[in-house]
N, C-alpha and C. Protein backbone atom coordinates (compact mmCIF):
# COMPACT_ATOMS: atom_id res chain seq x y z
N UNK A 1 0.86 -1.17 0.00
CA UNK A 1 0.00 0.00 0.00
C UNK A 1 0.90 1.23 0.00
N UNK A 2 0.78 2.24 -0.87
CA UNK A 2 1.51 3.39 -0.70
C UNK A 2 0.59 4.69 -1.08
N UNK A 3 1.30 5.69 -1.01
CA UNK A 3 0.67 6.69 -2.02
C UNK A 3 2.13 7.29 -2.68
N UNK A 4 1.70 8.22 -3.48
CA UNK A 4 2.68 8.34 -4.45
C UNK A 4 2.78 9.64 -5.03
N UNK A 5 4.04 10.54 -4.75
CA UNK A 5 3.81 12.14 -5.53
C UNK A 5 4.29 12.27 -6.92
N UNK A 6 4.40 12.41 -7.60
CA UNK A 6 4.61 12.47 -9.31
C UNK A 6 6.01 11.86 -9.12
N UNK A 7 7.05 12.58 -8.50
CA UNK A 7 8.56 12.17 -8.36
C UNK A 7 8.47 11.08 -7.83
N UNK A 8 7.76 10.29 -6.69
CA UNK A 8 7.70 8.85 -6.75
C UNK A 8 7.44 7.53 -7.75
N UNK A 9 6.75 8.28 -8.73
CA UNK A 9 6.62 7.09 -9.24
C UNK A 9 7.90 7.39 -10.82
N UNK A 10 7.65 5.88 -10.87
CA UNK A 10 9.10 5.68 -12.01
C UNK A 10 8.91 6.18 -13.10
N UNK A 11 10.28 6.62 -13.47
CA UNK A 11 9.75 6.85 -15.25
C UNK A 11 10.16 5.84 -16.10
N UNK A 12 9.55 5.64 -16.79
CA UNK A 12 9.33 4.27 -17.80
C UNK A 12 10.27 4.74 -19.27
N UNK A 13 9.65 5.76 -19.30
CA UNK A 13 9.45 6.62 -20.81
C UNK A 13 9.66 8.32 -20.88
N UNK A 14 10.49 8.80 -21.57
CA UNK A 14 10.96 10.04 -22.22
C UNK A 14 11.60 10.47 -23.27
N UNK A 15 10.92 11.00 -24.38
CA UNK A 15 11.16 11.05 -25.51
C UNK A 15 10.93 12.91 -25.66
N UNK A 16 12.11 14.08 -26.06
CA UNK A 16 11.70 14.78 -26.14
C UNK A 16 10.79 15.29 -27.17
N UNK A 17 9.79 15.98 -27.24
CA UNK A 17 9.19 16.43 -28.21
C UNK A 17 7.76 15.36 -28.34
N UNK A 18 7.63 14.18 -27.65
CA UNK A 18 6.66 13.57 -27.48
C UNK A 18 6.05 13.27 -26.33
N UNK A 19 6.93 13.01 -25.05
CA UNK A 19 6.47 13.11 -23.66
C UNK A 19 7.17 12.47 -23.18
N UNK A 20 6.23 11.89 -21.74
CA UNK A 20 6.58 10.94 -20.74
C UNK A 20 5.94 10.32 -20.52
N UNK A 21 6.19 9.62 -19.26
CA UNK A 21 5.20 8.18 -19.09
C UNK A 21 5.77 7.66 -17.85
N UNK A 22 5.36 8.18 -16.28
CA UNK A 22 5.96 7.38 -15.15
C UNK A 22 4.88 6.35 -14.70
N UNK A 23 5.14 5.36 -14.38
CA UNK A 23 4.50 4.16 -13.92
C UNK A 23 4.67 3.42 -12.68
N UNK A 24 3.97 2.88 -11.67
CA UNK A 24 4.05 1.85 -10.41
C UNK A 24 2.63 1.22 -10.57
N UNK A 25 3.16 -0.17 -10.11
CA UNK A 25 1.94 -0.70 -10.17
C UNK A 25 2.18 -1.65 -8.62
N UNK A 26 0.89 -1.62 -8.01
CA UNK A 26 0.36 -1.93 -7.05
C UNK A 26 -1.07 -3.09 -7.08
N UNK A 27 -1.33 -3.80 -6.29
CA UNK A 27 -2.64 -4.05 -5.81
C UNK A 27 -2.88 -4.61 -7.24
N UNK A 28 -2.59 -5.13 -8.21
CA UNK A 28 -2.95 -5.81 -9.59
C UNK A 28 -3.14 -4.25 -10.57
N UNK A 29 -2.63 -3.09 -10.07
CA UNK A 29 -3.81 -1.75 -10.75
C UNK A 29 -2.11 -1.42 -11.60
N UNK A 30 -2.06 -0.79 -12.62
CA UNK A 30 -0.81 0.10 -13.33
C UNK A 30 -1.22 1.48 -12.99
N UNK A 31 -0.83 2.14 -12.36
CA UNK A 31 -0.92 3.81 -12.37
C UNK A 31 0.05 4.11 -13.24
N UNK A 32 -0.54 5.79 -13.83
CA UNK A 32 0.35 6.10 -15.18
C UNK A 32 0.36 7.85 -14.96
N UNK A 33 0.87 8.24 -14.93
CA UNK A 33 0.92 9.65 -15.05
C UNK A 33 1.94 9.61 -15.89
N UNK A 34 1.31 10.80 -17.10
CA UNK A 34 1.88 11.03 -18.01
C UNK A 34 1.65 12.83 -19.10
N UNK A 35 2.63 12.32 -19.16
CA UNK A 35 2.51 14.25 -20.46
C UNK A 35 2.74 13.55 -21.81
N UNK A 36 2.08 14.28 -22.72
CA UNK A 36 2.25 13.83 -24.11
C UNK A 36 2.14 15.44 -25.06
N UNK A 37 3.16 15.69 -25.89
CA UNK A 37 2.95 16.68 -26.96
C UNK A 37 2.25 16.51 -27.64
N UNK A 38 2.16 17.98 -28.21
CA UNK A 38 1.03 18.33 -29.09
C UNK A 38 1.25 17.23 -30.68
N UNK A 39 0.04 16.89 -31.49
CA UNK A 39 0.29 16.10 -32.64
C UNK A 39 0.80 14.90 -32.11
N UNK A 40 0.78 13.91 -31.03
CA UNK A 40 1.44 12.76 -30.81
C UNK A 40 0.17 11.63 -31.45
N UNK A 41 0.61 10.71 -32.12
CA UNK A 41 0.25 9.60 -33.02
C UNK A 41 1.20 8.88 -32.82
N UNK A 42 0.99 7.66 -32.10
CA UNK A 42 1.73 6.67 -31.96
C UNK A 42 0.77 5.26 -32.40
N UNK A 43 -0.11 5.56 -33.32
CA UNK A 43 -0.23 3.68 -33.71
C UNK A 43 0.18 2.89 -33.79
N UNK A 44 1.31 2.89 -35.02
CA UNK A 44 2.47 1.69 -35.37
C UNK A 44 3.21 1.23 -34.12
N UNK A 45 3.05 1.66 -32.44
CA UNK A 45 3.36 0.90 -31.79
C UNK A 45 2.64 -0.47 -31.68
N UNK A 46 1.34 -0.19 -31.81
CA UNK A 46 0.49 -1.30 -31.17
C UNK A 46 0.04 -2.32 -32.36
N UNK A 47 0.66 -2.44 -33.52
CA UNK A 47 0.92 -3.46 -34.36
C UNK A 47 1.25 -4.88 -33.70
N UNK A 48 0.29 -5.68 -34.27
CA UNK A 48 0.64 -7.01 -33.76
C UNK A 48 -0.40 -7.42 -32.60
N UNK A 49 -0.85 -6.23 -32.04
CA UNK A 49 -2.28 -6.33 -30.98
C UNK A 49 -3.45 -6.77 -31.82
N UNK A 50 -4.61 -7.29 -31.11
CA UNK A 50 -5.45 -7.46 -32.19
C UNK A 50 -6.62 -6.26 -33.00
N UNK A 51 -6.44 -5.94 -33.86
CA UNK A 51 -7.39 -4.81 -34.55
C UNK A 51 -6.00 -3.75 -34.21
N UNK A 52 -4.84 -4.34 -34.40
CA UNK A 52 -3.71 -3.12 -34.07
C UNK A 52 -4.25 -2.29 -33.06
N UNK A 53 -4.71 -2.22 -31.66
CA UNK A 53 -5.44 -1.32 -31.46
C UNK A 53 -4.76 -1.96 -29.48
N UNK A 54 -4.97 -0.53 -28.73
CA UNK A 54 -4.48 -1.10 -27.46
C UNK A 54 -5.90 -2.22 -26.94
N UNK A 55 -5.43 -2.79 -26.37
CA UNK A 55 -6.30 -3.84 -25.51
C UNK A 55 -6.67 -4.22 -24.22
N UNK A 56 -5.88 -3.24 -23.76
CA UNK A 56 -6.33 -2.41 -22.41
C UNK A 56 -7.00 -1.55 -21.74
N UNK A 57 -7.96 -1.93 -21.07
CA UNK A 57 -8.86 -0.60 -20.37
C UNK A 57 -7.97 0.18 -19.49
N UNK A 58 -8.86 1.52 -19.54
CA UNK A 58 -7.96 2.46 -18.99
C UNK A 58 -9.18 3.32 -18.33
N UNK A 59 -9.09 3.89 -17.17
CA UNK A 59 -9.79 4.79 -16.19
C UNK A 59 -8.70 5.98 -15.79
N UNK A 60 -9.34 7.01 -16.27
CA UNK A 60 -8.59 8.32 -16.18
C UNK A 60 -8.95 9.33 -15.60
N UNK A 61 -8.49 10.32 -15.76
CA UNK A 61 -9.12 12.04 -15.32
C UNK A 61 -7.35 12.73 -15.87
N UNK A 62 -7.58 13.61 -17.08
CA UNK A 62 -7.05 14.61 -17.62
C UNK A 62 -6.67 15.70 -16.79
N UNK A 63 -5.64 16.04 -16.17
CA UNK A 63 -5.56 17.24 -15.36
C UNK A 63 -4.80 18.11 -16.39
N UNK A 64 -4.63 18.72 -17.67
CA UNK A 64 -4.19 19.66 -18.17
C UNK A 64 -4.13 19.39 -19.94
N UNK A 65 -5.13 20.07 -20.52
CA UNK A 65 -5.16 19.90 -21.95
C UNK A 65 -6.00 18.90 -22.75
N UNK A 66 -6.09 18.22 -23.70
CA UNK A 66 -6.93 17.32 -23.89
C UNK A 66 -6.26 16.11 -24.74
N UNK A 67 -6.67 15.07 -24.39
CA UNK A 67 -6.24 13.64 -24.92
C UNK A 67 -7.59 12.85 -25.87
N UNK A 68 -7.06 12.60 -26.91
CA UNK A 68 -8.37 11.92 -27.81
C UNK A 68 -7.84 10.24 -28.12
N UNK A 69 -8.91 9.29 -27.74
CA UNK A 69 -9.05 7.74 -28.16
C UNK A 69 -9.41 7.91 -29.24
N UNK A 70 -9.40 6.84 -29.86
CA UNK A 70 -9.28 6.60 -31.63
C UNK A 70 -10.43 5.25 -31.38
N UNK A 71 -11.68 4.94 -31.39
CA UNK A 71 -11.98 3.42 -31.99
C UNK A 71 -12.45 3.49 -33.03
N UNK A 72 -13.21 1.81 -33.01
CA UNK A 72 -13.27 1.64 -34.20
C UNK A 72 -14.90 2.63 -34.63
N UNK A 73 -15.57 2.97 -33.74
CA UNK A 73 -16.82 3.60 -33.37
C UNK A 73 -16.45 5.12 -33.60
N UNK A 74 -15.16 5.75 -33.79
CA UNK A 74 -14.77 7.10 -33.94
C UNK A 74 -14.29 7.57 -32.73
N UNK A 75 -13.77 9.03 -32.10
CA UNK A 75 -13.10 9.54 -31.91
C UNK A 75 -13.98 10.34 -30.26
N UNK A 76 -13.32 9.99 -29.55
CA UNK A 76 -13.45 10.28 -28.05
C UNK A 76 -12.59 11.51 -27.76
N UNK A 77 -12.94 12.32 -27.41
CA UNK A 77 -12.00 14.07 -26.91
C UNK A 77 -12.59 14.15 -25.50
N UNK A 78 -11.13 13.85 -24.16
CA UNK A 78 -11.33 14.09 -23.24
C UNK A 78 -10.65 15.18 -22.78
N UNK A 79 -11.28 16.44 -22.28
CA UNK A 79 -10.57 17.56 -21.87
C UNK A 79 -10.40 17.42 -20.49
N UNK A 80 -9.52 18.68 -19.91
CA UNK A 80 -9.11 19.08 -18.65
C UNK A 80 -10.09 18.77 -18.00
N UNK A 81 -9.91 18.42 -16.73
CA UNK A 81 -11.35 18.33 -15.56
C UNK A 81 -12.25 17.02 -15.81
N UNK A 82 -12.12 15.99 -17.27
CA UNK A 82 -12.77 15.36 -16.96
C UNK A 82 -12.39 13.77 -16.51
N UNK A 83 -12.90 13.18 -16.26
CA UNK A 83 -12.74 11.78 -15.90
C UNK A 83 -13.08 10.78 -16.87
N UNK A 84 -12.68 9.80 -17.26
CA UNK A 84 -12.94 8.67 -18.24
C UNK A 84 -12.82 7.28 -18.11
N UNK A 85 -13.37 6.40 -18.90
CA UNK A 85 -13.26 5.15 -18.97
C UNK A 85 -13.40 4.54 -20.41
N UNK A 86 -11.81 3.70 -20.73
CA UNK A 86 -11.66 3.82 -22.49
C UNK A 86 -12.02 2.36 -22.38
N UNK A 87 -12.70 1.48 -23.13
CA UNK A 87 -12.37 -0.32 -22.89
C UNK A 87 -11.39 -0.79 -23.92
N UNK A 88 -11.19 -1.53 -24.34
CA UNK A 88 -10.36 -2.46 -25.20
C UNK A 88 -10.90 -1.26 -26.45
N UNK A 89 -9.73 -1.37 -27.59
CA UNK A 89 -9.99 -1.34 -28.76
C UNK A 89 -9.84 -0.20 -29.25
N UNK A 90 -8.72 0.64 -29.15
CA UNK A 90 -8.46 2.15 -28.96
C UNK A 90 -7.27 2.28 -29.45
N UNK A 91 -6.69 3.54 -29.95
CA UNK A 91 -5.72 4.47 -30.68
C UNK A 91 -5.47 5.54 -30.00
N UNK A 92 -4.67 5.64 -28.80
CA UNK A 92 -4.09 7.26 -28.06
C UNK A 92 -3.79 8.60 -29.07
N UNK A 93 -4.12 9.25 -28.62
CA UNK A 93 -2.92 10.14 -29.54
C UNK A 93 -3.44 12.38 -28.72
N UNK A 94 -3.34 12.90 -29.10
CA UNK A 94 -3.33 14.32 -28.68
C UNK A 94 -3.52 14.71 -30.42
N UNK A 95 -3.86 16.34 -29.99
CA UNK A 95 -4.36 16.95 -31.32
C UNK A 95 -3.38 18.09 -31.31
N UNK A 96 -3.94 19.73 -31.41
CA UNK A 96 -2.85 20.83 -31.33
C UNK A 96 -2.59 21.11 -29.80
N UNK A 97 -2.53 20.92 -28.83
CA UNK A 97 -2.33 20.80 -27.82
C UNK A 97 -1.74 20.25 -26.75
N UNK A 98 -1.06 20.20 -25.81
CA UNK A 98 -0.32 19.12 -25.01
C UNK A 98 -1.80 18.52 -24.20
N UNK A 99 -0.94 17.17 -23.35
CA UNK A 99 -1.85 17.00 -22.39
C UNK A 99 -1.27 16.40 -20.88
N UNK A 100 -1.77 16.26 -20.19
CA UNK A 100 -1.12 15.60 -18.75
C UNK A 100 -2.19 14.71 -18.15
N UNK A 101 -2.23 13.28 -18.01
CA UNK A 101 -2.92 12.59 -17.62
C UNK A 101 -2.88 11.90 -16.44
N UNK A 102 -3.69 11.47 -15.80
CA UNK A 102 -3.46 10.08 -14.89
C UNK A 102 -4.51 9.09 -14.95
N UNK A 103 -3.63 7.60 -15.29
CA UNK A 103 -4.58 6.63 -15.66
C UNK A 103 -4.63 5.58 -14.51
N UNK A 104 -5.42 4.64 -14.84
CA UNK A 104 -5.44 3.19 -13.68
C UNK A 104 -5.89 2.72 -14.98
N UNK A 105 -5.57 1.39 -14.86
CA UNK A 105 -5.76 0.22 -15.71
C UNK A 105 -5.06 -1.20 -15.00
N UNK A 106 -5.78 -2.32 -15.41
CA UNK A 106 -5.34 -3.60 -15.06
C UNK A 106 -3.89 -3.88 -15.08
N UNK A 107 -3.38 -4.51 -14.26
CA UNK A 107 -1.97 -4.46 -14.79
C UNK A 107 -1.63 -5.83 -15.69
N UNK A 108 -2.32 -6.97 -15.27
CA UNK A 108 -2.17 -7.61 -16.76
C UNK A 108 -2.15 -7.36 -17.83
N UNK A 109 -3.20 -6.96 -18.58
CA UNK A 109 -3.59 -6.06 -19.97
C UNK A 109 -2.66 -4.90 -19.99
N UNK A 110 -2.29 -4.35 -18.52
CA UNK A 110 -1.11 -3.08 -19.50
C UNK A 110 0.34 -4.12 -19.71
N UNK A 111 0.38 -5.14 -18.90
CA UNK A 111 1.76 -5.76 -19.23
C UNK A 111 1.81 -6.51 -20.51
N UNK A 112 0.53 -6.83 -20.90
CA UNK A 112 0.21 -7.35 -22.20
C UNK A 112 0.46 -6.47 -23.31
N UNK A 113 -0.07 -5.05 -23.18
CA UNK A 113 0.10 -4.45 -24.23
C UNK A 113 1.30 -3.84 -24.40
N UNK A 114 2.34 -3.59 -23.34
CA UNK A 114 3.07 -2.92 -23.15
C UNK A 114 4.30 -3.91 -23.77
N UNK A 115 4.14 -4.95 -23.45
CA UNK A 115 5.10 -5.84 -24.17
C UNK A 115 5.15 -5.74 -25.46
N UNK A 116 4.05 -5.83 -26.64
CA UNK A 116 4.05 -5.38 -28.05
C UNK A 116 4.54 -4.24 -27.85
N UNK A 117 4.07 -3.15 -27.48
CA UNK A 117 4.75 -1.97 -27.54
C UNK A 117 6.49 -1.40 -27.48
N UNK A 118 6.67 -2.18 -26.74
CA UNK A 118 8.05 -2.27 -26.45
C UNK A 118 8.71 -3.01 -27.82
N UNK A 119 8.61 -3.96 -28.01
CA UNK A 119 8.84 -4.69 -29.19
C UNK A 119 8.83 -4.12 -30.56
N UNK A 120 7.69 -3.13 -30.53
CA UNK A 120 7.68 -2.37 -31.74
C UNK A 120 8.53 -1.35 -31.67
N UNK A 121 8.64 -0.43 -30.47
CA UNK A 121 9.59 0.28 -30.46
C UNK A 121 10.93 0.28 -30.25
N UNK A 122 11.38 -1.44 -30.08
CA UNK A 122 13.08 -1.62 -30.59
C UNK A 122 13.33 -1.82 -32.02
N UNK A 123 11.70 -2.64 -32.48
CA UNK A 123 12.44 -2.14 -33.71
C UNK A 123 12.44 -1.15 -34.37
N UNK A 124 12.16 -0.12 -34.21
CA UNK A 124 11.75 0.85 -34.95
C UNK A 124 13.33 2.14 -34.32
N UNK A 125 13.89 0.91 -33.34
CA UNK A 125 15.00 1.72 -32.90
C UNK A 125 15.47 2.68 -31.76
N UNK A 126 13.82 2.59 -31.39
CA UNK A 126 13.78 3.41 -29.95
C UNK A 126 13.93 2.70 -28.72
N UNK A 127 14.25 3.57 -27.81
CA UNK A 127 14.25 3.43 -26.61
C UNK A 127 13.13 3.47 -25.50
């Protein structure tokens, strides 16, 4: 059991000009606080998922700017202040704007997806 101030939890991920991504996971849950730049499109990570698409639910609340899901149903825009719940079958990405999030999601399904992800992004050369 803990709690956790932004500098507590780990960083996973930093890429300038696209964001961050700190992570701990607890209690079966992945917590995620994260920043993402403006124009970020990252699909071609999640190649190899099924419907290429993440496969992880995610429960949020946006504290700065707005973050948009991609399904197959069209296009979800969650702004500042609000709270959310994405299920399976989704495309992250931001529009002209930054954003700053904090998520909860399963931690199976994020270790699931996160593994393709990772995979796509060695090959593609990243870190």
């Amino acid at each position: 059991m803990g709690a956790y101030s932004p500098e507590d939890i780990p960083m996973v991920f930093e890429a300038e000009g696209l964001g961050w991504v700190r992570q701990a996971t607890e209690g079966g849950i992945t917590i995620e606080l994260s920043h993402f730049g403006p124009g970020m499109k990252i699909d071609e990570l999640f190649h190899g998922l099924p419907d290429d698409r993440c496969q992880c639910p995610h429960y949020g609340y946006v504290l700065e700017g707005e973050f948009v899901y991609r399904t197959a149903d069209g296009e979800i825009t969650i702004s500042a202040g609000q709270a959310y719940y994405i299920p399976p079958g989704h495309l992250p990405g931001t529009r002209d704007q930054s954003c700053t999030l904090i998520e909860f999601s399963p931690a199976d399904a994020m270790a699931e997806t996160l593994a393709v992800v990772e995979r796509n992004m060695a090959a593609a050369g990243a870190s």
